[in-house]
N, C-alpha and C. Protein backbone atom coordinates (compact mmCIF):
# COMPACT_ATOMS: atom_id res chain seq x y z
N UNK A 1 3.41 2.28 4.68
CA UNK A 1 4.12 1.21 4.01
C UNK A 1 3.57 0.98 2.60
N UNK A 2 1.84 1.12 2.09
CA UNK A 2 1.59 0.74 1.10
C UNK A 2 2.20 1.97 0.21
N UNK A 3 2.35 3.34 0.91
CA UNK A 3 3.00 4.34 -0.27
C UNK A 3 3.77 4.08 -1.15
N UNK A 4 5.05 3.56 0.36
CA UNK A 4 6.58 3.48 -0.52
C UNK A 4 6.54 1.97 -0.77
N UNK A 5 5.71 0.85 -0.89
CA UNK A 5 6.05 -0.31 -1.82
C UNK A 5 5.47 0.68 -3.66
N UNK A 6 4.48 1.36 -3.12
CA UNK A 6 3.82 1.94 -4.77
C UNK A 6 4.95 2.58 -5.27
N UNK A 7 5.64 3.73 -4.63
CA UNK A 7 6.32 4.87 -4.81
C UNK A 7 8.28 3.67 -5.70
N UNK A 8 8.17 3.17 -4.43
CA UNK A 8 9.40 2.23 -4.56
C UNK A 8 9.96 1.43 -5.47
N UNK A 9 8.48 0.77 -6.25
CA UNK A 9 8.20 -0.56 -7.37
C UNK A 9 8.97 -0.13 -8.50
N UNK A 10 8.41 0.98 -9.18
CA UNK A 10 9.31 1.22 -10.52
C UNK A 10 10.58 1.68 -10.48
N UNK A 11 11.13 2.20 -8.88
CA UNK A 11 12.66 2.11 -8.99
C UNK A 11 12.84 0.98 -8.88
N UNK A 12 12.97 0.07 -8.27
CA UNK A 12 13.66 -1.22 -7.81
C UNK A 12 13.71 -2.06 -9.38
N UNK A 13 12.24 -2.20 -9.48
CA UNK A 13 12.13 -3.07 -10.76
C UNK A 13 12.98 -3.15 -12.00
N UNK A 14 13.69 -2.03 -12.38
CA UNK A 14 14.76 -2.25 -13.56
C UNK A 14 15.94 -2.47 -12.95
N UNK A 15 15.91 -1.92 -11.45
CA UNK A 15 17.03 -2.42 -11.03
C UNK A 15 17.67 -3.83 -10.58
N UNK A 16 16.22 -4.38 -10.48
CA UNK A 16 16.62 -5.72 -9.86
C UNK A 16 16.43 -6.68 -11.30
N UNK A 17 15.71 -6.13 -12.21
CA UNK A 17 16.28 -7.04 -13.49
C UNK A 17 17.64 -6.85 -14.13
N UNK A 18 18.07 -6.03 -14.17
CA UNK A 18 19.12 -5.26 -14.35
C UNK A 18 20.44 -6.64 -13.60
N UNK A 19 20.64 -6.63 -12.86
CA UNK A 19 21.31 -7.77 -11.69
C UNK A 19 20.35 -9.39 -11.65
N UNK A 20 19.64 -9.54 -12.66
CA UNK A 20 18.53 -10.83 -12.46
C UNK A 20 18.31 -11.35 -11.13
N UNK A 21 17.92 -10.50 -10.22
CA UNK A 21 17.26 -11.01 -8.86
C UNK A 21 15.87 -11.21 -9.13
N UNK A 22 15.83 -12.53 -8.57
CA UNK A 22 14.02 -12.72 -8.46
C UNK A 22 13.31 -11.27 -7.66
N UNK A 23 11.70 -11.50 -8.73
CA UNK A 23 11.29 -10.65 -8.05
C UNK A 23 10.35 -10.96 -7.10
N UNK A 24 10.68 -12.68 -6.33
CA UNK A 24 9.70 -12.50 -5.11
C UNK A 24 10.63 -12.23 -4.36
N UNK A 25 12.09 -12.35 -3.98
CA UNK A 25 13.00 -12.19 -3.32
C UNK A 25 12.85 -10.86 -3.15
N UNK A 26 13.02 -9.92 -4.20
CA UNK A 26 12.56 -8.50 -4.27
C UNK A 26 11.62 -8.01 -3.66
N UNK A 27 10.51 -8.48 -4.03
CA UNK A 27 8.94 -8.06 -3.11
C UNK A 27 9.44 -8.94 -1.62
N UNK A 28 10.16 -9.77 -1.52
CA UNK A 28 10.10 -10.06 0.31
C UNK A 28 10.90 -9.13 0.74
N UNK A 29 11.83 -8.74 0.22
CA UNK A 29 13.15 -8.27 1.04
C UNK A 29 12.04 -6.71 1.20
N UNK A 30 11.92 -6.30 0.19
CA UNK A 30 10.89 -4.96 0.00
C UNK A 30 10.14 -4.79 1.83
N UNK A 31 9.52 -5.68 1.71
CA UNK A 31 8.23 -5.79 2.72
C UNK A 31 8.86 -5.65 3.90
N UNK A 32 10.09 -7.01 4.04
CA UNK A 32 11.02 -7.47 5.47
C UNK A 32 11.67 -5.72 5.61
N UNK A 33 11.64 -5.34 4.98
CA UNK A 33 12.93 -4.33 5.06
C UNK A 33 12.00 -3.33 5.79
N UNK A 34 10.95 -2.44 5.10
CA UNK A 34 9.56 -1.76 5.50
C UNK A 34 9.23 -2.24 6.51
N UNK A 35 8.94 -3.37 7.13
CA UNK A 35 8.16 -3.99 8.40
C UNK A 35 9.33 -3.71 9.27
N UNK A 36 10.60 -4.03 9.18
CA UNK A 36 11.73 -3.72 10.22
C UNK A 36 11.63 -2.32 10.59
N UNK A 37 11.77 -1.11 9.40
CA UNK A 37 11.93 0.24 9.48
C UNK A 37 10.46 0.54 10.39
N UNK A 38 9.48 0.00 10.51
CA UNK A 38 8.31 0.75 11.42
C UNK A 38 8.88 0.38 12.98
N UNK A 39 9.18 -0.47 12.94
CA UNK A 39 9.25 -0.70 14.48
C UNK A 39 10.55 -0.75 15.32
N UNK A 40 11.51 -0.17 14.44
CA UNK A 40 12.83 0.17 15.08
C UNK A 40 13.08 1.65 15.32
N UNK A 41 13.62 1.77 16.15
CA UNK A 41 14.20 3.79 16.57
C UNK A 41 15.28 4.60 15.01
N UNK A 42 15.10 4.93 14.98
CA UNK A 42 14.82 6.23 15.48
C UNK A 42 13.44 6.64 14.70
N UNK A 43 13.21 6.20 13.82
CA UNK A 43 11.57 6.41 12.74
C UNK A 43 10.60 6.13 13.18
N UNK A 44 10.25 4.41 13.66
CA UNK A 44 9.79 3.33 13.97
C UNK A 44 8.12 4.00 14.49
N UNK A 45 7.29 4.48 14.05
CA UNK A 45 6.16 5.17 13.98
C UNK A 45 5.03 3.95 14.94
N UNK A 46 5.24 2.47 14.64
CA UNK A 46 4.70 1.87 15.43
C UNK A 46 5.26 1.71 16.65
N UNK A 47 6.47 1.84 16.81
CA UNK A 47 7.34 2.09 18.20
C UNK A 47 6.38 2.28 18.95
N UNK A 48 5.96 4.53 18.84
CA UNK A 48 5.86 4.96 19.21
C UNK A 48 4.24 5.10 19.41
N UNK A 49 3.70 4.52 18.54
CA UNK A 49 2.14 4.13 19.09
C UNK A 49 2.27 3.24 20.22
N UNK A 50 2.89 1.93 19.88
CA UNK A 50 2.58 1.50 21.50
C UNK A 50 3.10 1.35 22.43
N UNK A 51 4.10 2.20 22.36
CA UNK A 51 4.40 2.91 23.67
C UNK A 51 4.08 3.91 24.21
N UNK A 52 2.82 4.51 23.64
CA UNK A 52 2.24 5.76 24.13
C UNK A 52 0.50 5.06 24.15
N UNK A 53 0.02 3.89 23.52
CA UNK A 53 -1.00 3.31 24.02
C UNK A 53 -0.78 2.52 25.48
N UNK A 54 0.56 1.97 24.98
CA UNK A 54 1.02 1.35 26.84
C UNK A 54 1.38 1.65 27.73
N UNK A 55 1.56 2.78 27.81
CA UNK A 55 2.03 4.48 28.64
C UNK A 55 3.39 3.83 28.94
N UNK A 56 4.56 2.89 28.11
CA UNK A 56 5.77 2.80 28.79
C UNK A 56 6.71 3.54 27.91
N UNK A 57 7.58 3.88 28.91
CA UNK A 57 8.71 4.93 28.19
C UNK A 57 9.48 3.80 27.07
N UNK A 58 9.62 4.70 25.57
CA UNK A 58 10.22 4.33 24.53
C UNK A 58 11.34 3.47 24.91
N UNK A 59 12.39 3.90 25.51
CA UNK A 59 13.65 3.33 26.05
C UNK A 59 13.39 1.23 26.61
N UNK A 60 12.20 1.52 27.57
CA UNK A 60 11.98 0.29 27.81
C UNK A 60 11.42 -0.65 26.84
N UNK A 61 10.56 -0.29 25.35
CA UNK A 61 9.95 -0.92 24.48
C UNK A 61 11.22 -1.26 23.69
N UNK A 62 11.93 -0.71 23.71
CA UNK A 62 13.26 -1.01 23.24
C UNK A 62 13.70 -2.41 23.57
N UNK A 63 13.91 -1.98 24.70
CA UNK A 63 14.97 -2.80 25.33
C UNK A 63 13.95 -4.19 25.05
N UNK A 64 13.02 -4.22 25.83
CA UNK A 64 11.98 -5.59 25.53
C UNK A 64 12.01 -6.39 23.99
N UNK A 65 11.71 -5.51 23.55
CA UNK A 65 11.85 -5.34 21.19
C UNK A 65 13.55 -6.01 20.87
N UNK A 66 14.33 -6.23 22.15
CA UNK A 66 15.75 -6.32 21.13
C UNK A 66 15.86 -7.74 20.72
N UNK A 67 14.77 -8.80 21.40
CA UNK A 67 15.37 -10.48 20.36
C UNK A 67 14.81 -10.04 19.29
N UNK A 68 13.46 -9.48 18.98
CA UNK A 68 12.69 -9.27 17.54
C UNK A 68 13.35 -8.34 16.78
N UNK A 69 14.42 -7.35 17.22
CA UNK A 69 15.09 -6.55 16.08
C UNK A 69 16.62 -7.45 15.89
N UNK A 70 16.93 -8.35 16.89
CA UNK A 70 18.09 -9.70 16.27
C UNK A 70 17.48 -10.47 15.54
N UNK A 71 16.83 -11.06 15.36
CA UNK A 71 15.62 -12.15 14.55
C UNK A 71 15.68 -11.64 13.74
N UNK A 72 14.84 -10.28 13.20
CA UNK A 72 14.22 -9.72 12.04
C UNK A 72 15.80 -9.56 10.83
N UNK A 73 16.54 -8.83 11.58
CA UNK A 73 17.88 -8.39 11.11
C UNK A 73 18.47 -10.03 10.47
N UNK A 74 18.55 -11.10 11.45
CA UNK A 74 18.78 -12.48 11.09
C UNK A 74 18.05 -12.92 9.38
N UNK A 75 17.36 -12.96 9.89
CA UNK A 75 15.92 -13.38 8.90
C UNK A 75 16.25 -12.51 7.54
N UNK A 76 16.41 -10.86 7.33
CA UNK A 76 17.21 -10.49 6.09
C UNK A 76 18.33 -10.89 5.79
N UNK A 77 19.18 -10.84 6.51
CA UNK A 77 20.21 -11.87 5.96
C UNK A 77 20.14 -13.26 5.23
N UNK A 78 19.40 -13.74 6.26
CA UNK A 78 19.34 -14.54 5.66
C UNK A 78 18.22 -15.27 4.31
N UNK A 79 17.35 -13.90 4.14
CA UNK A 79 16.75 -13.49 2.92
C UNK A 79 17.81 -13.35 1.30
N UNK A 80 18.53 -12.55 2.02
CA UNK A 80 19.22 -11.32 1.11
C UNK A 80 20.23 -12.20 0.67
N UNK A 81 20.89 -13.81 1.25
CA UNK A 81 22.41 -13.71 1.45
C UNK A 81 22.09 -15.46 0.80
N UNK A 82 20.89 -15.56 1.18
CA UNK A 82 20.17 -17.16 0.19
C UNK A 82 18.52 -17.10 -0.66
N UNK A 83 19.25 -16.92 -1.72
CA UNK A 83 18.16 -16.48 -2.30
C UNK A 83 17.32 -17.96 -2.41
N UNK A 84 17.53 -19.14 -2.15
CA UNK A 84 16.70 -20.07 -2.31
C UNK A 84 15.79 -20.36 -1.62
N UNK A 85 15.43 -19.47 -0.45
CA UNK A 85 14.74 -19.22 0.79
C UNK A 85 13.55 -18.74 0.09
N UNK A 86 13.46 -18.48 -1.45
CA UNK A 86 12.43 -17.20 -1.31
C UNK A 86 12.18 -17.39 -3.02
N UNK A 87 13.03 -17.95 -3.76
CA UNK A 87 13.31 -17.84 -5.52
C UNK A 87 11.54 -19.01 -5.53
N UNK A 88 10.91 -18.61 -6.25
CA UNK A 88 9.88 -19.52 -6.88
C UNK A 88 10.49 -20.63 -7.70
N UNK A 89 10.15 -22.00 -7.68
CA UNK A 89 10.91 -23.19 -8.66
C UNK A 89 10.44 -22.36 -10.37
């Protein structure tokens, strides 16, 4: 995750001045977005650590994981869709 916020920064950054989006809105959505992508299928790299530290089959970490991948998904939206959630005064 710390790669692609490094790798990520100088694309986003002209882009999101470019459209005047705050850039803590930017750095949250950044992070929210990265923290979702580890722990969802088909990538989800932490998935698959602990479900192979908890010896339970992927399928069931799933299924357990689905209010926190409705929440998380919620929570960008409602990042992405009100920026006053997140704009510094």
């Amino acid at each position: 995750m710390p790669a692609a916020i490094l790798l990520l920064g100088p694309v986003f950054l002209p882009l999101a001045e470019a459209i005047h989006l705050d850039l803590v809105q930017l750095g949250v959505m950044r992070t929210l977005n990265l923290a979702i992508g580890l722990f969802t299928p088909p990538v989800g790299t932490t998935l698959f650590i602990s479900s192979t530290i908890a010896e339970i089959k992927i399928e069931d970490t799933v299924k357990a994981l689905m209010p926190f991948y409705i929440c998380s998904l919620l929570v960008m939206l409602l990042i992405s869709y009100m920026p006053v959630l997140t704009i510094t005064p």
